[in-house]
N, C-alpha and C. Protein backbone atom coordinates (compact mmCIF):
# COMPACT_ATOMS: atom_id res chain seq x y z
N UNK A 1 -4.31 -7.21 14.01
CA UNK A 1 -2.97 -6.75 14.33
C UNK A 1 -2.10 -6.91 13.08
N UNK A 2 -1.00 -5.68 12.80
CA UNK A 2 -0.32 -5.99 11.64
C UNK A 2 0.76 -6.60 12.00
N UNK A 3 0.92 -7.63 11.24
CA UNK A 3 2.29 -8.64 10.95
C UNK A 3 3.38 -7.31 10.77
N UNK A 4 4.30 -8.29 11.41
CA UNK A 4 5.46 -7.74 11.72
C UNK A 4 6.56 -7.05 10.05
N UNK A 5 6.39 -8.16 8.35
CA UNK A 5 6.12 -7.49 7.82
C UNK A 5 5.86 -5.95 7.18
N UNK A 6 4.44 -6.16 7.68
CA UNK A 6 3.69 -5.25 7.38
C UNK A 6 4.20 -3.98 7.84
N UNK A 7 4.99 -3.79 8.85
CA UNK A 7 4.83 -2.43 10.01
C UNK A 7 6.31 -2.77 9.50
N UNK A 8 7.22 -3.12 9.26
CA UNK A 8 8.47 -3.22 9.03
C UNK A 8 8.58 -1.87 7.29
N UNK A 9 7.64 -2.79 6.66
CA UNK A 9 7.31 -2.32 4.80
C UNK A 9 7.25 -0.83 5.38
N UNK A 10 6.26 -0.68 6.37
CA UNK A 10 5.74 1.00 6.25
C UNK A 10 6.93 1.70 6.78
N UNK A 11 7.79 1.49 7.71
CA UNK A 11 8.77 1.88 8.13
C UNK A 11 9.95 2.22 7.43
N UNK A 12 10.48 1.40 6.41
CA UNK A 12 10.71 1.83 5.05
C UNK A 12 10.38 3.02 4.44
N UNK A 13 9.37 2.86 4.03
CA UNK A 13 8.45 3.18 3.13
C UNK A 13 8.30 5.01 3.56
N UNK A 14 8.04 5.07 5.12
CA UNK A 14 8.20 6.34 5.82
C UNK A 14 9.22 7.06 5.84
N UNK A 15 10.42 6.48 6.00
CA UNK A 15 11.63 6.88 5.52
C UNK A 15 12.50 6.96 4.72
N UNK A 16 12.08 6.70 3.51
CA UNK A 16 12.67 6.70 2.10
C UNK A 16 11.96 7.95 1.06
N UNK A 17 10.09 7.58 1.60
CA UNK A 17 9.64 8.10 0.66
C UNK A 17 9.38 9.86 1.20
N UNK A 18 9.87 11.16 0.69
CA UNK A 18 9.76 12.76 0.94
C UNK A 18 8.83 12.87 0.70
N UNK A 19 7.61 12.43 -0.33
CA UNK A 19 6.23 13.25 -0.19
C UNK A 19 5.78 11.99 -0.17
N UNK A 20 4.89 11.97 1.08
CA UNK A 20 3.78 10.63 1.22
C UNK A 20 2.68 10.97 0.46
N UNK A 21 2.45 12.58 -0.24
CA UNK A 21 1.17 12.61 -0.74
C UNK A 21 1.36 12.42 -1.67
N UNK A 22 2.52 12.01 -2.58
CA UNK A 22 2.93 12.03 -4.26
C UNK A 22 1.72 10.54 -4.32
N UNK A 23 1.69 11.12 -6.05
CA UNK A 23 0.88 9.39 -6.68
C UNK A 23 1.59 8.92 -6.78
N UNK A 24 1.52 7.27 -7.07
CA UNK A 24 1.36 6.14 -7.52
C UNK A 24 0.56 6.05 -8.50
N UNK A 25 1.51 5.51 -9.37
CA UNK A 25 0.33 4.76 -11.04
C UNK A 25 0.65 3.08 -10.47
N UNK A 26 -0.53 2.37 -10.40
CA UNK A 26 -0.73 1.11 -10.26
C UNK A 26 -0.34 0.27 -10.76
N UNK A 27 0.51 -1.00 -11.01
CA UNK A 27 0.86 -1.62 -12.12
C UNK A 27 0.12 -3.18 -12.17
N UNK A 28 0.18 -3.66 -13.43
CA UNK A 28 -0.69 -4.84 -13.48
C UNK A 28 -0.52 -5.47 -12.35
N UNK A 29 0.98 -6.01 -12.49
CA UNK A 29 1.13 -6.81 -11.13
C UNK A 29 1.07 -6.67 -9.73
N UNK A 30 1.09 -5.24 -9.68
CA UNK A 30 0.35 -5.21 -8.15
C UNK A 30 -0.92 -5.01 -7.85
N UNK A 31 -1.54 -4.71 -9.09
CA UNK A 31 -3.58 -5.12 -9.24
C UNK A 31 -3.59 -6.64 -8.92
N UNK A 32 -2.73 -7.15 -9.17
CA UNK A 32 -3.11 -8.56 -9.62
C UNK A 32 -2.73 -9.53 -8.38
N UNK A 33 -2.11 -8.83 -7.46
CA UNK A 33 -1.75 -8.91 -6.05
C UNK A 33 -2.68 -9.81 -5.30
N UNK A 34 -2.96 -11.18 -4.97
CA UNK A 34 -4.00 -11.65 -4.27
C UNK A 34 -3.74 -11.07 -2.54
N UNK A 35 -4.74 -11.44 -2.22
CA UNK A 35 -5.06 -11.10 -0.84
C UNK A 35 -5.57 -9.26 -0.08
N UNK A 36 -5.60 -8.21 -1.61
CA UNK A 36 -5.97 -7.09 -0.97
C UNK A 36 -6.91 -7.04 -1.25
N UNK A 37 -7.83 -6.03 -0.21
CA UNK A 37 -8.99 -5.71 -0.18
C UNK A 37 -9.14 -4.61 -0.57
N UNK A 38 -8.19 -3.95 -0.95
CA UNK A 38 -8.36 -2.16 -1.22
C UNK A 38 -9.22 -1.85 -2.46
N UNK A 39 -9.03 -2.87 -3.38
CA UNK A 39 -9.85 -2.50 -4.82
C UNK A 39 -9.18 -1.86 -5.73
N UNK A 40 -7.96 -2.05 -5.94
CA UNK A 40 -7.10 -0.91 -6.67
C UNK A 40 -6.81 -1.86 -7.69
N UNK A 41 -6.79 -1.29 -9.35
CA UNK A 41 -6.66 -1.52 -10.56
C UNK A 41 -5.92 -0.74 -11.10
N UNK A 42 -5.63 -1.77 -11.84
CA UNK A 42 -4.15 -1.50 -12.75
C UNK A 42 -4.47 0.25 -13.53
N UNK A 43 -3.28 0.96 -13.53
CA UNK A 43 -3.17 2.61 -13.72
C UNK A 43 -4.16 2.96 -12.99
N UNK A 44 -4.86 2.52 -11.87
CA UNK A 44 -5.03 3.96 -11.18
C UNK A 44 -4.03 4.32 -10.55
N UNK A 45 -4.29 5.67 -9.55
CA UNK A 45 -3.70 6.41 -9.07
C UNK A 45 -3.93 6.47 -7.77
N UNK A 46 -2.78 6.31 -6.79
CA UNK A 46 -3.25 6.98 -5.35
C UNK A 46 -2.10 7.17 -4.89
N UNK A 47 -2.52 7.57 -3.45
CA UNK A 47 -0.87 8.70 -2.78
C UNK A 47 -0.55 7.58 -2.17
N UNK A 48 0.47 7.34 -1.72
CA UNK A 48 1.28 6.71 -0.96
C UNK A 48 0.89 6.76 0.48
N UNK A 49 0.19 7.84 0.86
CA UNK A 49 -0.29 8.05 2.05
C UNK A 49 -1.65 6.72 2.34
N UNK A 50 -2.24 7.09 1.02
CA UNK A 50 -3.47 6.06 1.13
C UNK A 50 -2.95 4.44 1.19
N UNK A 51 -1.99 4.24 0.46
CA UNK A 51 -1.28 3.00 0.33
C UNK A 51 -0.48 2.37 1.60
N UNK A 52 -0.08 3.41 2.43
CA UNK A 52 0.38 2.95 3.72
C UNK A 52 -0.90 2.82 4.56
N UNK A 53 -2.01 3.43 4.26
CA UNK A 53 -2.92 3.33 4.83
C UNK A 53 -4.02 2.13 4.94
N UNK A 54 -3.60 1.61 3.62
CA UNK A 54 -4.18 0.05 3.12
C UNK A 54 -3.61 -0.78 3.83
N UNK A 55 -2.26 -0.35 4.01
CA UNK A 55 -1.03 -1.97 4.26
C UNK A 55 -1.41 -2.15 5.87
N UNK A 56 -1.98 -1.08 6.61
CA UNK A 56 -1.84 -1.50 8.10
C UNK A 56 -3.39 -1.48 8.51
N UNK A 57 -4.54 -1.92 7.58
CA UNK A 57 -5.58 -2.08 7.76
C UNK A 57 -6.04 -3.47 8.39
N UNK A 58 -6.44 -3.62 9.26
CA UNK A 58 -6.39 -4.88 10.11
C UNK A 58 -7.33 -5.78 8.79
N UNK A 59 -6.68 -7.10 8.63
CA UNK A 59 -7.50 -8.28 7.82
C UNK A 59 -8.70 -9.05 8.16
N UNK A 60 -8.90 -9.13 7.61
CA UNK A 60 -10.44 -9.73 7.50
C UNK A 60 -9.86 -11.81 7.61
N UNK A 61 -10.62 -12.14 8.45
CA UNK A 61 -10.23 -13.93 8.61
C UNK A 61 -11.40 -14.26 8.06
């Protein structure tokens, strides 16, 4: 289940951002982000779509 957080960020995130499919360039510090599982490194690229799609991925205990 996503933390309250979590579903708060995307909610934002849904309503601020006009193209959910635009990229993202990655930055060190959010590569460097502990606790994701997504695998994402510094300058890559992904849509925002995929990134909301990470944030409400149920966690691993």
């Amino acid at each position: 289940m996503a933390s309250t957080t979590k579903i708060m960020t995307a909610i934002i995130v849904i309503e601020e951002i006009e193209d959910l499919n635009q990229n993202v360039k990655i930055s060190a510090k959010a590569a460097g982000t502990g606790g994701s599982r997504l695998g994402i490194h510094k300058d890559d690229e992904i849509t925002v779509n995929d990134l909301l799609y990470g944030l409400m991925l149920c966690s691993r205990k």
